[in-house]
PDB file of N, CA and C in Angstrom:
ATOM      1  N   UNK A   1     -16.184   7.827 -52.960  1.00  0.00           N
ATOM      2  CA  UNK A   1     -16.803   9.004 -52.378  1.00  0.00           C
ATOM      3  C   UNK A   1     -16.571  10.185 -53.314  1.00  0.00           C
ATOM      4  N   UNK A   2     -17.872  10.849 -53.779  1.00  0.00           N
ATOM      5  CA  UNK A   2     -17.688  12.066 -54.742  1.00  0.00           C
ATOM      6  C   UNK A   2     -16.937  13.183 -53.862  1.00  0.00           C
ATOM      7  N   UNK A   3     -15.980  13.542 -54.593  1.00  0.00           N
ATOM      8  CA  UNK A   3     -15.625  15.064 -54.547  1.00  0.00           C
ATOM      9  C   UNK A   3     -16.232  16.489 -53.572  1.00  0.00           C
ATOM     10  N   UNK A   4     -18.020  16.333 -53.977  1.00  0.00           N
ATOM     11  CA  UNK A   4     -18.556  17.334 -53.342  1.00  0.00           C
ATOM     12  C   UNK A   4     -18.831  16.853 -51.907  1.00  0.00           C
ATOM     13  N   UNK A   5     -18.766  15.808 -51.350  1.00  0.00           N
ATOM     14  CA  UNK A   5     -19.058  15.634 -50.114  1.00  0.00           C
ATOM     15  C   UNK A   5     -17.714  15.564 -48.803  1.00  0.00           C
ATOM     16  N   UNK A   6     -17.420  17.155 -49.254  1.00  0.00           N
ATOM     17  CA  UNK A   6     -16.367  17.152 -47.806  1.00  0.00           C
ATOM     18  C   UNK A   6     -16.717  17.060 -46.580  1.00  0.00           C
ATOM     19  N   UNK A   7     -17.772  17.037 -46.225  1.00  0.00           N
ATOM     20  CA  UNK A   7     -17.653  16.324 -44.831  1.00  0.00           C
ATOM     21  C   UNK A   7     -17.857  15.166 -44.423  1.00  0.00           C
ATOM     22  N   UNK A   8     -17.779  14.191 -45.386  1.00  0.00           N
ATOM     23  CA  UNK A   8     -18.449  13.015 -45.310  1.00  0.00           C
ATOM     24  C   UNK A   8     -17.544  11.928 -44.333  1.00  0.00           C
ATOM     25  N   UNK A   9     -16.423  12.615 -44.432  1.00  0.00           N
ATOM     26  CA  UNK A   9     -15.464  11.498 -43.710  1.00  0.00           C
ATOM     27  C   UNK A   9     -15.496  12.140 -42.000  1.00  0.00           C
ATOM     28  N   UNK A  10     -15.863  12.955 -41.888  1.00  0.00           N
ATOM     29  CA  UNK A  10     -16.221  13.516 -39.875  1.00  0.00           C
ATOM     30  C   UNK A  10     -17.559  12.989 -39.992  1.00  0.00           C
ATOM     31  N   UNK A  11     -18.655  13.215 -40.900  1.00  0.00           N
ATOM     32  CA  UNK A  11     -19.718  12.164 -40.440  1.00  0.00           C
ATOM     33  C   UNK A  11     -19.568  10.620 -40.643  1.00  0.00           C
ATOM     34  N   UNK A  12     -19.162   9.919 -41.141  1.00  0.00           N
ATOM     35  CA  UNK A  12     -18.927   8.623 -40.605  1.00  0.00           C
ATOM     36  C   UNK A  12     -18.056   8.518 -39.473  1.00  0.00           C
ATOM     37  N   UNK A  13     -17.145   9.589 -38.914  1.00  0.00           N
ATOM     38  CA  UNK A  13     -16.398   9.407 -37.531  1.00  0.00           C
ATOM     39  C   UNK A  13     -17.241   9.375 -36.568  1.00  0.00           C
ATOM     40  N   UNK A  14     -18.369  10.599 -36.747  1.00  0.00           N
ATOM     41  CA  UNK A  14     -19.253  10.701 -35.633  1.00  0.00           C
ATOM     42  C   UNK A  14     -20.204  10.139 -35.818  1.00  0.00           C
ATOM     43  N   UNK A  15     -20.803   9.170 -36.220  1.00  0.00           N
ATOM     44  CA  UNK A  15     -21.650   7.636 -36.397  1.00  0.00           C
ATOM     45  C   UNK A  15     -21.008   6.890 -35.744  1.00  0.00           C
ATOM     46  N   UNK A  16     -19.798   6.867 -36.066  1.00  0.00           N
ATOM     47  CA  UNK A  16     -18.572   5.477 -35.339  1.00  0.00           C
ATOM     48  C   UNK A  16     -18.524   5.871 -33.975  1.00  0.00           C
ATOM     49  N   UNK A  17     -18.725   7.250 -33.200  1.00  0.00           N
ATOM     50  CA  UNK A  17     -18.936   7.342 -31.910  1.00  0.00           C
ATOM     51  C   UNK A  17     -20.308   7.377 -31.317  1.00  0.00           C
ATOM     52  N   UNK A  18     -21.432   7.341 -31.948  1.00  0.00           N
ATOM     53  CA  UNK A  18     -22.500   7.567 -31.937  1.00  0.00           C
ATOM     54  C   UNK A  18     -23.009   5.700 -31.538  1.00  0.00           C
ATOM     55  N   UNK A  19     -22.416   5.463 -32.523  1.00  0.00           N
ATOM     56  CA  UNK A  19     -22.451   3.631 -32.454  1.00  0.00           C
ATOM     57  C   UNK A  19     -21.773   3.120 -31.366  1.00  0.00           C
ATOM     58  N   UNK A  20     -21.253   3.717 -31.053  1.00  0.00           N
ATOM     59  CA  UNK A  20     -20.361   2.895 -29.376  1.00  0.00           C
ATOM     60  C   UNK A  20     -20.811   3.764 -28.317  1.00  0.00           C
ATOM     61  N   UNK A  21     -21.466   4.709 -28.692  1.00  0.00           N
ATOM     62  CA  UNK A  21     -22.507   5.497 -27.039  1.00  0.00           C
ATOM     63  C   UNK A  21     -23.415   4.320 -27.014  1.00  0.00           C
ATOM     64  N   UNK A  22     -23.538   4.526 -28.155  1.00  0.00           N
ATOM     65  CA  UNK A  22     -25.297   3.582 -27.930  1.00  0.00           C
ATOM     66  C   UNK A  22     -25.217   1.685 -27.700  1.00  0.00           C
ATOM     67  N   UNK A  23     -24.003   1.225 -27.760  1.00  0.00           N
ATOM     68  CA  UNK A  23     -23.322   0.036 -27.283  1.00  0.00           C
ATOM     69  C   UNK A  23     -23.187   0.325 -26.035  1.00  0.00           C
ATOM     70  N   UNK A  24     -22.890   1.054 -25.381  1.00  0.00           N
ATOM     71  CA  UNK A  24     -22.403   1.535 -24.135  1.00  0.00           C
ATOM     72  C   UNK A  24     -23.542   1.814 -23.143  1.00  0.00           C
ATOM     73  N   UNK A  25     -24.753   2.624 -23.736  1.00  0.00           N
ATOM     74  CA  UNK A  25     -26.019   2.312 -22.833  1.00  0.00           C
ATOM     75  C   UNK A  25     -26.748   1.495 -22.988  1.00  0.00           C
ATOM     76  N   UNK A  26     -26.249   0.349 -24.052  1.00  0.00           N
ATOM     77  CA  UNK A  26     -27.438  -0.967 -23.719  1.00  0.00           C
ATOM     78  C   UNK A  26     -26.663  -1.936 -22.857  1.00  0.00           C
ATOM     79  N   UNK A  27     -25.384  -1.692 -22.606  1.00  0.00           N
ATOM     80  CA  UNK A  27     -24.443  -2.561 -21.382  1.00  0.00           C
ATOM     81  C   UNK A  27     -25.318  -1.912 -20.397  1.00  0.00           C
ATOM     82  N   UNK A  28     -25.614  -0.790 -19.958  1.00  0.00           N
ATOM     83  CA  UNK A  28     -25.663  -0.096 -19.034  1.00  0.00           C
ATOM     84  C   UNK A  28     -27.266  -0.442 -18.613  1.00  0.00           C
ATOM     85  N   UNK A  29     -28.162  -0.560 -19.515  1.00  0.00           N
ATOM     86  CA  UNK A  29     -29.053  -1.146 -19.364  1.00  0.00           C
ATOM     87  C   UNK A  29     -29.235  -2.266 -18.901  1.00  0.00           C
ATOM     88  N   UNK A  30     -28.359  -3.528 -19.469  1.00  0.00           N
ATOM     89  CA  UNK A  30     -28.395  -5.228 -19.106  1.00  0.00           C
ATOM     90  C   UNK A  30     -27.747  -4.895 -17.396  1.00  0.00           C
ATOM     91  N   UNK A  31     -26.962  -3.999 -17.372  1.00  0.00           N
ATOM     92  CA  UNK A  31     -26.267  -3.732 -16.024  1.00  0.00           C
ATOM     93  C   UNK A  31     -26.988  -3.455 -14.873  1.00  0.00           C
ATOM     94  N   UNK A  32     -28.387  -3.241 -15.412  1.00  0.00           N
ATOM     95  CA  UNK A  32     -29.841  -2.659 -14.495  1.00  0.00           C
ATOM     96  C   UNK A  32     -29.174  -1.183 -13.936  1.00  0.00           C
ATOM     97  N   UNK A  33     -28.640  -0.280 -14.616  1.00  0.00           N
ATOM     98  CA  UNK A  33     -27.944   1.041 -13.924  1.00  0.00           C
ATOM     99  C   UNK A  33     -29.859   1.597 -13.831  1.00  0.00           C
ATOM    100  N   UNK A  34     -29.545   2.910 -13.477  1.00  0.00           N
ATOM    101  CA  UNK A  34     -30.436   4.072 -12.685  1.00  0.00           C
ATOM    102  C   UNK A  34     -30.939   4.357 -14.235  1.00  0.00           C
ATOM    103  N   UNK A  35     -32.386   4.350 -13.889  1.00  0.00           N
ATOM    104  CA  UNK A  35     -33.361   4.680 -15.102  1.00  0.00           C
ATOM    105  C   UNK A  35     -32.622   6.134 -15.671  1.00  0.00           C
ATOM    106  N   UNK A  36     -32.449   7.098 -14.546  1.00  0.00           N
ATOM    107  CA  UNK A  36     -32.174   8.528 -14.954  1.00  0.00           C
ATOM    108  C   UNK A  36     -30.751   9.023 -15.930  1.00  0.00           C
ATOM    109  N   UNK A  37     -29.535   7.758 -15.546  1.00  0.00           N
ATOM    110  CA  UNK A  37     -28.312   7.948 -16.385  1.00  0.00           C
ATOM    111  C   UNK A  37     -28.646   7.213 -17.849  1.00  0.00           C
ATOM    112  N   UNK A  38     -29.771   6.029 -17.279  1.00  0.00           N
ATOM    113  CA  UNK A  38     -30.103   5.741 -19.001  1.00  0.00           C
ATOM    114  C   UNK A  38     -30.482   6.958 -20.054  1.00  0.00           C
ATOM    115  N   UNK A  39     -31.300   7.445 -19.510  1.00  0.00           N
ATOM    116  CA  UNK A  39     -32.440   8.950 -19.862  1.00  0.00           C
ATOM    117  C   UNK A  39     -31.315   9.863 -20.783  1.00  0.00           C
ATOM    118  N   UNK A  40     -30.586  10.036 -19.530  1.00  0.00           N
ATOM    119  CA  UNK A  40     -29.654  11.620 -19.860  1.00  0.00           C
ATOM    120  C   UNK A  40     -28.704  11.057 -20.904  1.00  0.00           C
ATOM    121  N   UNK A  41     -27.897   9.966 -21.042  1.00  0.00           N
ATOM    122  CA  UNK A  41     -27.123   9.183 -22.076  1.00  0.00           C
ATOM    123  C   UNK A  41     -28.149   9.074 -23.329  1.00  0.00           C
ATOM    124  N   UNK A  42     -29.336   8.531 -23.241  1.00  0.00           N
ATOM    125  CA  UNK A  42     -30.448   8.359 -24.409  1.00  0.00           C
ATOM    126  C   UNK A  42     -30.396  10.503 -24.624  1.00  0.00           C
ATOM    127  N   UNK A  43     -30.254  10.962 -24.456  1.00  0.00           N
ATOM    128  CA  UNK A  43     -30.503  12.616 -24.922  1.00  0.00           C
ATOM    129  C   UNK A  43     -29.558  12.930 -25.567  1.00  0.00           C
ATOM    130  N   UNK A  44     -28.029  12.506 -24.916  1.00  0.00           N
ATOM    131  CA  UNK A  44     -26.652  12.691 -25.516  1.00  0.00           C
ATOM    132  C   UNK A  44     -26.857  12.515 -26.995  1.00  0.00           C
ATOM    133  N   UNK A  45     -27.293  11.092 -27.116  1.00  0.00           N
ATOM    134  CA  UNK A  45     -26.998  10.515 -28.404  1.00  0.00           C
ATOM    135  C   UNK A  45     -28.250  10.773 -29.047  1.00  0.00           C
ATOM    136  N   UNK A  46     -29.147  11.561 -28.727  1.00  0.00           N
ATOM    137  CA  UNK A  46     -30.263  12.138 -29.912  1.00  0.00           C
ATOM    138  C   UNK A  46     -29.318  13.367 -29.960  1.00  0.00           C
ATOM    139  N   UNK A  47     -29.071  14.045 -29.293  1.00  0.00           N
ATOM    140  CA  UNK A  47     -28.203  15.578 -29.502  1.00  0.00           C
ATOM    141  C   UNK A  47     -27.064  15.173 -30.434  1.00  0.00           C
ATOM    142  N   UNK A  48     -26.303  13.954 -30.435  1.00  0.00           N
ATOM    143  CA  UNK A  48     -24.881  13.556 -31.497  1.00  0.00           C
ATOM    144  C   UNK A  48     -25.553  13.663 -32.967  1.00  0.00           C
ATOM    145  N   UNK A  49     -26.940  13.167 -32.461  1.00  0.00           N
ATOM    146  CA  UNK A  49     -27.820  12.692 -34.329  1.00  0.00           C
ATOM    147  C   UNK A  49     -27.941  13.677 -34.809  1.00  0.00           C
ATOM    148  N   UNK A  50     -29.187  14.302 -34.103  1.00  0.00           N
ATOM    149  CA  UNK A  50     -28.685  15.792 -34.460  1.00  0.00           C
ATOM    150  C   UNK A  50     -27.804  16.689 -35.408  1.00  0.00           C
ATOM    151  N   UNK A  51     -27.079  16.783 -34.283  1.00  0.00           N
ATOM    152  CA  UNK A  51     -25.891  17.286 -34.930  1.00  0.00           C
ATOM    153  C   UNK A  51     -25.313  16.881 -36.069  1.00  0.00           C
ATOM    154  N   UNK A  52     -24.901  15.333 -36.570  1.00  0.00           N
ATOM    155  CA  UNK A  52     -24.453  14.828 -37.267  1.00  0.00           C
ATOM    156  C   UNK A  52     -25.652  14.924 -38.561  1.00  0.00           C
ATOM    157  N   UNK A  53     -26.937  14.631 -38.530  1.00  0.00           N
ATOM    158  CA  UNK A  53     -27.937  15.048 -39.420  1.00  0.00           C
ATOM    159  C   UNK A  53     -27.980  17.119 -39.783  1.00  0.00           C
ATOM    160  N   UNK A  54     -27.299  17.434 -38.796  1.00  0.00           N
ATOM    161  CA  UNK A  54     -27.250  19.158 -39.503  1.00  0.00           C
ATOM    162  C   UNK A  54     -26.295  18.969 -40.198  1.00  0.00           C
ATOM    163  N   UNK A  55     -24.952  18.217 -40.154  1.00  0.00           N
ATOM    164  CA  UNK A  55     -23.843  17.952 -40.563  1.00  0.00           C
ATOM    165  C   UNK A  55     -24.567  17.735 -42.591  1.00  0.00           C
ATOM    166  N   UNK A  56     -24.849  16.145 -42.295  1.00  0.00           N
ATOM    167  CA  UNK A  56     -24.945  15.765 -43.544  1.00  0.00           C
ATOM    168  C   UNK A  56     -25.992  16.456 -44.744  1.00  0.00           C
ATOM    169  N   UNK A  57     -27.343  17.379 -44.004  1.00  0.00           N
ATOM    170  CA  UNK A  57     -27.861  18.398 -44.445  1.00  0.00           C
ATOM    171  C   UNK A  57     -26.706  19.754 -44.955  1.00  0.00           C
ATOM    172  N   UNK A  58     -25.549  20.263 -44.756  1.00  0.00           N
ATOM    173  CA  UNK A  58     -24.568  21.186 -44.702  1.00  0.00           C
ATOM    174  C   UNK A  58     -24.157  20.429 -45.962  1.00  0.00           C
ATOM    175  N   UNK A  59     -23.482  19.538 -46.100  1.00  0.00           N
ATOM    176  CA  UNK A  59     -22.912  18.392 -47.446  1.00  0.00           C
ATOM    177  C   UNK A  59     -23.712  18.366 -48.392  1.00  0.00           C
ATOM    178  N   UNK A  60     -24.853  17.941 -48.253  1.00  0.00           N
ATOM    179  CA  UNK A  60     -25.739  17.772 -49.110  1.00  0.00           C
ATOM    180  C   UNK A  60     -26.282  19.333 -49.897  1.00  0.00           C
ATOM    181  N   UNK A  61     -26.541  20.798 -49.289  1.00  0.00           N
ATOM    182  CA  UNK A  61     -26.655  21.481 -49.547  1.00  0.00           C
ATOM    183  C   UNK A  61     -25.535  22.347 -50.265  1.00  0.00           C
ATOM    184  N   UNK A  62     -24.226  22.089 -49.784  1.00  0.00           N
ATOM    185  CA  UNK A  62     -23.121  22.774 -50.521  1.00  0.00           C
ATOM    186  C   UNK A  62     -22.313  22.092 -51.367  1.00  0.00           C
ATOM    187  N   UNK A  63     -23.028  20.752 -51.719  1.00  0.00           N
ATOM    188  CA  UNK A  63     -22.464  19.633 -52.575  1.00  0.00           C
ATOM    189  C   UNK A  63     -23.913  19.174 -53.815  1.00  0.00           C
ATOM    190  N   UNK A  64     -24.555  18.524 -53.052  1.00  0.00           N
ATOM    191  CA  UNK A  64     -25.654  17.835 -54.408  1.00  0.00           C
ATOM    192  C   UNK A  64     -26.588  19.273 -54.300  1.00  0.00           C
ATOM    193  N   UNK A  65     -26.943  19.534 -53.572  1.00  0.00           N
ATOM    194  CA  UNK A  65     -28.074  20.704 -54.041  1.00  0.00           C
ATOM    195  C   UNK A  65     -27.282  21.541 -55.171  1.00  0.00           C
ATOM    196  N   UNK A  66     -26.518  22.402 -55.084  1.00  0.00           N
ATOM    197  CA  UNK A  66     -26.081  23.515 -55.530  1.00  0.00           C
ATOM    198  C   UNK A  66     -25.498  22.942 -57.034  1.00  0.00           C
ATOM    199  N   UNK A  67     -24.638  21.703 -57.025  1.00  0.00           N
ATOM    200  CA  UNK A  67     -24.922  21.616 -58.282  1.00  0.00           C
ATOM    201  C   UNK A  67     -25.872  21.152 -59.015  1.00  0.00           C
ATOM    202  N   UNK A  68     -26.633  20.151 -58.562  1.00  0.00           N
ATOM    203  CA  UNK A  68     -28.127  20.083 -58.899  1.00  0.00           C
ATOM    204  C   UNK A  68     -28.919  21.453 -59.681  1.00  0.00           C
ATOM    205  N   UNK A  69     -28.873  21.890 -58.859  1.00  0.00           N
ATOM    206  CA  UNK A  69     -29.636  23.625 -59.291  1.00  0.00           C
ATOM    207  C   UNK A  69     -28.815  24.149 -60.300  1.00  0.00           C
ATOM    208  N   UNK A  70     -27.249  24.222 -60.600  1.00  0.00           N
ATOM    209  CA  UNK A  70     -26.648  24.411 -61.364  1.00  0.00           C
ATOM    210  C   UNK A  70     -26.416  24.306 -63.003  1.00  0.00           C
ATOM    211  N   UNK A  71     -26.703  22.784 -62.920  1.00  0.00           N
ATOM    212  CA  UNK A  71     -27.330  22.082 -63.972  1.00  0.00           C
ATOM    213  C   UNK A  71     -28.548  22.289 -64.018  1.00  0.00           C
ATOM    214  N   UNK A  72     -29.745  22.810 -63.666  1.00  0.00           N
ATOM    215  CA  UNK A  72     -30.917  23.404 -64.049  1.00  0.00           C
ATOM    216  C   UNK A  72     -31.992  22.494 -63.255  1.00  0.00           C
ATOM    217  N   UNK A  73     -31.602  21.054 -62.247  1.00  0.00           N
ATOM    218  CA  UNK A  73     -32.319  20.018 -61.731  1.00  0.00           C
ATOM    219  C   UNK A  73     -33.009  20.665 -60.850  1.00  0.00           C
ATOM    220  N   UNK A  74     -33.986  21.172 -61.035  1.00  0.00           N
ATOM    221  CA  UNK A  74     -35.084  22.031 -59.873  1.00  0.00           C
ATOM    222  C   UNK A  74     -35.569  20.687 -58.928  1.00  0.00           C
ATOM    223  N   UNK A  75     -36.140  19.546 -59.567  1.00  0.00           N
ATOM    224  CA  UNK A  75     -36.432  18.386 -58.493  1.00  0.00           C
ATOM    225  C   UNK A  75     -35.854  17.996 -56.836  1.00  0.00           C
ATOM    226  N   UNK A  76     -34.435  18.714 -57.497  1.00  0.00           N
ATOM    227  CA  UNK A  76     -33.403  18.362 -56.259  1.00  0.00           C
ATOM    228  C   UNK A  76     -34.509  19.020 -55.307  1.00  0.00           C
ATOM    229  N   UNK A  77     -35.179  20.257 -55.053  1.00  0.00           N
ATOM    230  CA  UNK A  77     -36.024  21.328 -54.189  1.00  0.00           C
ATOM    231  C   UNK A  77     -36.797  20.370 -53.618  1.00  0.00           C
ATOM    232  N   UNK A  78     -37.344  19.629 -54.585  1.00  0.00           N
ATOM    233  CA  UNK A  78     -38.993  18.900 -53.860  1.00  0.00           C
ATOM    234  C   UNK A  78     -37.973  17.675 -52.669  1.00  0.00           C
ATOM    235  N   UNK A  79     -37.358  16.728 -53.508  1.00  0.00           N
ATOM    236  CA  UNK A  79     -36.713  16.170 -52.775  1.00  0.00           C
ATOM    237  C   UNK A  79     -35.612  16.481 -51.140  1.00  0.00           C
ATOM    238  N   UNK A  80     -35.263  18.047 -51.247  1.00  0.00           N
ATOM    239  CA  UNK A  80     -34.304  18.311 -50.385  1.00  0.00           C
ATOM    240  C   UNK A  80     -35.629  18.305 -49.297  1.00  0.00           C
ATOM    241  N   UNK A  81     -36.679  19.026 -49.513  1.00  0.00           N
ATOM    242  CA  UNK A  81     -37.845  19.474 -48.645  1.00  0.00           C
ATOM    243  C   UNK A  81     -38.649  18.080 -48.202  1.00  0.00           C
ATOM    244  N   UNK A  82     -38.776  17.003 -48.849  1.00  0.00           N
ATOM    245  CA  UNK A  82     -38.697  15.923 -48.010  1.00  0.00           C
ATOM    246  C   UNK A  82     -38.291  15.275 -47.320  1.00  0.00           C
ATOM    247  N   UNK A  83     -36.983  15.104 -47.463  1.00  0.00           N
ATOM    248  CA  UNK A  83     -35.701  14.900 -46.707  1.00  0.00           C
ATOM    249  C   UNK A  83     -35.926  15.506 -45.349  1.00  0.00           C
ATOM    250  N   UNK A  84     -36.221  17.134 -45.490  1.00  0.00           N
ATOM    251  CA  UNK A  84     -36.246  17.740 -44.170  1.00  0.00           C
ATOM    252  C   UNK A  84     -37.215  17.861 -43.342  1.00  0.00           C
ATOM    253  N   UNK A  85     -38.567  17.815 -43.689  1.00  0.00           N
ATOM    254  CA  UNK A  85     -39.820  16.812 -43.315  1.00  0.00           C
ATOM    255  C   UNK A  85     -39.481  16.019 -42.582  1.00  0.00           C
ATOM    256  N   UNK A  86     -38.473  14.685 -43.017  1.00  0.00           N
ATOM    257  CA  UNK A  86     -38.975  13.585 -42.703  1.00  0.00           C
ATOM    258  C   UNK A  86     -37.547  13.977 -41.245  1.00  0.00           C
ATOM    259  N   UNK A  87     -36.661  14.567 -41.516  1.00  0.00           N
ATOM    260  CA  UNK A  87     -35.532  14.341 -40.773  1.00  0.00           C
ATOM    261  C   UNK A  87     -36.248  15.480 -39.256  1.00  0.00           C
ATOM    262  N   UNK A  88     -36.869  16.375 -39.418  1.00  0.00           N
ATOM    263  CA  UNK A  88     -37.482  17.392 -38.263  1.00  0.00           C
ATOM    264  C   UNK A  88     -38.692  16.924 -37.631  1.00  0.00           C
ATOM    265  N   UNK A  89     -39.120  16.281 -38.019  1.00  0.00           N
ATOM    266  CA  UNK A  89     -40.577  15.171 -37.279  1.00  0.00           C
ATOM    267  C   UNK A  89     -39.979  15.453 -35.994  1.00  0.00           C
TER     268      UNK A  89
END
């Protein structure tokens, strides 16, 4: 793991909880629970992604962008702006 990516080790923590919500409502599913606690649990864990995708956008911007741009790599721009395209759909 490079240097510039200090947050990289709280986003793989919060994947590792993100991954056992979402273990947790497909029990809950086979369990036939209430359509509506499926719902509100399915929101939780788009709100964790979220979050954890603003996370790795924060890393990526105060780590590969900045030196990217540093070293003179303007490309990093086109690429960061796809990235965020594809991640805000």
């Amino acid at each position: 793991m490079s240097g510039h990516h200090k947050h990289r080790k709280s986003i793989v923590n919060r994947l590792a909880r993100i991954e056992g919500h979402v273990r947790s409502v497909k029990e809950m599913a086979k369990e036939d629970r209430d359509c509506s606690d499926l719902l509100i649990q399915i929101a939780a864990i788009r709100s964790a992604l979220d979050n954890c995708g603003k996370l790795i956008l924060k890393d990526h911007l105060e780590g590969c962008v900045t030196e990217a741009i540093m070293k003179g790599d303007k490309e990093v721009l086109k690429d960061l702006n796809d990235a965020i395209d594809k991640f805000i759909r």
